[in-house]
C-alpha atoms as a PDB file:
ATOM      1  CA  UNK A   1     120.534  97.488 104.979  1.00  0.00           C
ATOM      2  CA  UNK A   2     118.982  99.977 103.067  1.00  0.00           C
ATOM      3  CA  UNK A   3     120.319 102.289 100.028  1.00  0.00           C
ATOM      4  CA  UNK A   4     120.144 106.154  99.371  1.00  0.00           C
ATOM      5  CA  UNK A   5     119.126 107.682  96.092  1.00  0.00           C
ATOM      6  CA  UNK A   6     118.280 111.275  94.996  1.00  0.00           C
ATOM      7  CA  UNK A   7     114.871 111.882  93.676  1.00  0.00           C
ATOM      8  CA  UNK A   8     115.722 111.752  90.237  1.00  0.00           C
ATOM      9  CA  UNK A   9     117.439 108.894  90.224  1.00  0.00           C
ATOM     10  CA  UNK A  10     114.010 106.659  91.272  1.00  0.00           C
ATOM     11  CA  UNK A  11     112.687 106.125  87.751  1.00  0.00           C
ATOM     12  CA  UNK A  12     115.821 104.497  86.580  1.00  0.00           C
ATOM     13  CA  UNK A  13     116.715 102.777  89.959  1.00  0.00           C
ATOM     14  CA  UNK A  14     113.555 100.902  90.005  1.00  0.00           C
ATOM     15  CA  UNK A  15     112.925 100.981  85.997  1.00  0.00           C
ATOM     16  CA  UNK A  16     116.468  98.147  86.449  1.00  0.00           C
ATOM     17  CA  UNK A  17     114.909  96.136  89.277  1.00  0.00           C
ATOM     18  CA  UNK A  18     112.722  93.118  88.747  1.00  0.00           C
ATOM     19  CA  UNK A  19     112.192  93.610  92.755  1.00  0.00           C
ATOM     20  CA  UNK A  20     113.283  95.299  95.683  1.00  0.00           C
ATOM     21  CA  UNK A  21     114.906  93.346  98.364  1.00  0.00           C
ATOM     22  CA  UNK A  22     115.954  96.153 100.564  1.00  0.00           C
ATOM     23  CA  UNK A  23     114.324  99.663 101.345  1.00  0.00           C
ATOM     24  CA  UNK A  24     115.587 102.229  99.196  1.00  0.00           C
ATOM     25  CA  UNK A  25     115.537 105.807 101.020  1.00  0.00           C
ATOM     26  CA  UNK A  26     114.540 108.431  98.104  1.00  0.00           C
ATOM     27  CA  UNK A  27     116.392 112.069  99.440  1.00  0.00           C
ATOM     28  CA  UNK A  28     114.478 115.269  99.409  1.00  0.00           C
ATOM     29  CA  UNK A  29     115.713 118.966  98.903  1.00  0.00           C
ATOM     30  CA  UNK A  30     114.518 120.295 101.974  1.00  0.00           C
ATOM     31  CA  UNK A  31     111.640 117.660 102.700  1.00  0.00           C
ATOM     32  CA  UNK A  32     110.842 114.544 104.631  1.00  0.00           C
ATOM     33  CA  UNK A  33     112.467 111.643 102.772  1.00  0.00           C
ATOM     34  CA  UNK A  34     110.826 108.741 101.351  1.00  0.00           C
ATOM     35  CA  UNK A  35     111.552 104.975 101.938  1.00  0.00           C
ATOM     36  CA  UNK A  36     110.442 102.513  99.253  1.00  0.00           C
ATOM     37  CA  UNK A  37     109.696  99.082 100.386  1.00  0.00           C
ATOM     38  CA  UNK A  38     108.296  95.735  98.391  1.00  0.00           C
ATOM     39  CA  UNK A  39     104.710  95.325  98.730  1.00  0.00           C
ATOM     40  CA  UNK A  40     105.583  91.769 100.400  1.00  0.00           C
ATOM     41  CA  UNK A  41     107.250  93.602 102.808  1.00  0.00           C
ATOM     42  CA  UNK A  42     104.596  96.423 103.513  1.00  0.00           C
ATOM     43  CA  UNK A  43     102.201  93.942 104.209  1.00  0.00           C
ATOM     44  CA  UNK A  44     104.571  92.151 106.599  1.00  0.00           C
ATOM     45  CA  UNK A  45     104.605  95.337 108.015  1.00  0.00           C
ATOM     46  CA  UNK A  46     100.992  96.274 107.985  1.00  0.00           C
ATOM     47  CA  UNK A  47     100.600  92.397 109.727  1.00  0.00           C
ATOM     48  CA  UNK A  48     102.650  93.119 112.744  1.00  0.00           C
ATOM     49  CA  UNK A  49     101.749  96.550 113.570  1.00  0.00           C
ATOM     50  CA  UNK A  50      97.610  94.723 113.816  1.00  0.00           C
ATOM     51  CA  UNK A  51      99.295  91.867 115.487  1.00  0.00           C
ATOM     52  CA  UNK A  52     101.175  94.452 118.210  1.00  0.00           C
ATOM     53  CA  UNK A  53      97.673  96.591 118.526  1.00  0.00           C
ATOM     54  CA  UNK A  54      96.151  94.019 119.213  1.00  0.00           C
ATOM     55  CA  UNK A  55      98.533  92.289 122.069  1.00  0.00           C
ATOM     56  CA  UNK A  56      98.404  96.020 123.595  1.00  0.00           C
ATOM     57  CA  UNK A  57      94.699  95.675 123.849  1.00  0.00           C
ATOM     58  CA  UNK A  58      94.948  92.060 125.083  1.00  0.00           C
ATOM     59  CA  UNK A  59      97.443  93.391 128.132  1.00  0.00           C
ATOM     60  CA  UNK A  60      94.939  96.122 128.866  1.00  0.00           C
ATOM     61  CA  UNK A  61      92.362  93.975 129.102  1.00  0.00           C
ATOM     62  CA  UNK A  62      94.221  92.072 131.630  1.00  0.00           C
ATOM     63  CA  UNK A  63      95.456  94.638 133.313  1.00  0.00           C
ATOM     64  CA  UNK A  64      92.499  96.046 133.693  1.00  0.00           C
ATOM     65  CA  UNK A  65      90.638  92.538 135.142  1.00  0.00           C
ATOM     66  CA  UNK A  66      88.448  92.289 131.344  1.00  0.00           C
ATOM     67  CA  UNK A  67      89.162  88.586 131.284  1.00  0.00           C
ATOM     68  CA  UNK A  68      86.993  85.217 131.871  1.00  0.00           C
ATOM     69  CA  UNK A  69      88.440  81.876 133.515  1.00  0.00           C
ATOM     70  CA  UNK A  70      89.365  79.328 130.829  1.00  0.00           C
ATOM     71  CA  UNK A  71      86.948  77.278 132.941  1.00  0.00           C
ATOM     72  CA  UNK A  72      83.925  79.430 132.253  1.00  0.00           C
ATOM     73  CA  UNK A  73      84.726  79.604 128.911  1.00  0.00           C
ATOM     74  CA  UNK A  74      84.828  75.742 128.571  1.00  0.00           C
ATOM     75  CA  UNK A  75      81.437  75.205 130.264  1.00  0.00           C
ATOM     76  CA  UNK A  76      80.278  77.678 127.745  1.00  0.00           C
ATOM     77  CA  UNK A  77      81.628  75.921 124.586  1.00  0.00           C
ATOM     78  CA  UNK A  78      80.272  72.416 125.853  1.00  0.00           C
ATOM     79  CA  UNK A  79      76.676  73.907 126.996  1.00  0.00           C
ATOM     80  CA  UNK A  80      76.200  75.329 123.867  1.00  0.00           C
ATOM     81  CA  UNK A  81      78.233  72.850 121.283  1.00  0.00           C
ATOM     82  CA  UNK A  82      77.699  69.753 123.738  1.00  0.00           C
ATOM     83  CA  UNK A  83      81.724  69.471 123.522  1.00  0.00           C
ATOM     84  CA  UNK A  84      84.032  68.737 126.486  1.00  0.00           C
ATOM     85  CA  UNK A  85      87.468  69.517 126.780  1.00  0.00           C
ATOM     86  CA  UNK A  86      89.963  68.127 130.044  1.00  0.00           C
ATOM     87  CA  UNK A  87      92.318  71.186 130.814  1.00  0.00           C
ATOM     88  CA  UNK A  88      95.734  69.947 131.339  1.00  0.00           C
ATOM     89  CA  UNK A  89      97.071  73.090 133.337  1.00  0.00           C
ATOM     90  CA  UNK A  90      96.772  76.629 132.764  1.00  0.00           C
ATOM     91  CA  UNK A  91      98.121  76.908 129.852  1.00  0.00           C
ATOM     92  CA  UNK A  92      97.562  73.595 127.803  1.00  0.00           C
ATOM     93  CA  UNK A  93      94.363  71.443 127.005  1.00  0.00           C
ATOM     94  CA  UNK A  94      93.497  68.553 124.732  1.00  0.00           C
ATOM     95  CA  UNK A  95      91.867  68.504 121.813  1.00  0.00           C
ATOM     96  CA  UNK A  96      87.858  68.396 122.273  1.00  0.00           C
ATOM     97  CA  UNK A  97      85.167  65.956 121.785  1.00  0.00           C
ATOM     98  CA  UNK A  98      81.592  65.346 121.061  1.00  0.00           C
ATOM     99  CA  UNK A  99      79.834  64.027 123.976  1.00  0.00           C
END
C-alpha cells in the first residue's frame, strides 16, 4: 500500500517517522510525482533489477548457443585444481574432491 502527501506536507510527515514501512507518493503541481521509499527497500530494489539484468543476459546467452557443457567445464576445474566431481544428472552434482 502506499500513501499520498502534498509537497509540503514531507518535512513533517517524515520529521514523525522513525522509518518508513510503505512508499509514500509526494504530489506535484503540475510535475512528475515523487515516491519515497526506505533505503532497505531501495536496495532490495537496486538487488533485483542486477539480479533480472543479469538472468536476461544469461537467456541470451543461451539463446544465442554462448554456453559450455557442464562436462567441459568439470574437466576444466579438475585439470587445473586436480578436483573431480561425479555429475548426478543435468542439473545436480556432488560436492567435489581432491584427488
Amino acid at each position: 500500500m502506499q500513501r499520498v502527501i502534498k509537497l509540503k506536507e514531507i518535512e513533517e510527515e517524515l520529521n514523525n517517522q522513525d522509518e518508513i514501512n510503505e512508499p509514500i507518493v509526494v504530489k506535484r503541481d503540475n510535475k512528475s510525482d515523487v515516491v519515497i521509499v526506505s533505503m532497505k527497500e531501495y536496495k532490495e530494489k537496486l538487488l533485483e533489477l542486477d539480479i533480472i539484468k543479469h538472468l536476461q543476459k544469461s537467456e541470451e546467452d543461451i539463446e544465442k548457443g554462448r554456453t559450455i557443457p557442464a562436462n567441459k567445464v568439470f574437466e576444466e576445474l579438475r585439470d587445473e585444481y586436480g578436483y573431480w566431481c561425479k555429475v548426478r544428472s543435468r542439473i545436480y552434482w556432488r560436492m567435489c574432491s581432491r584427488d
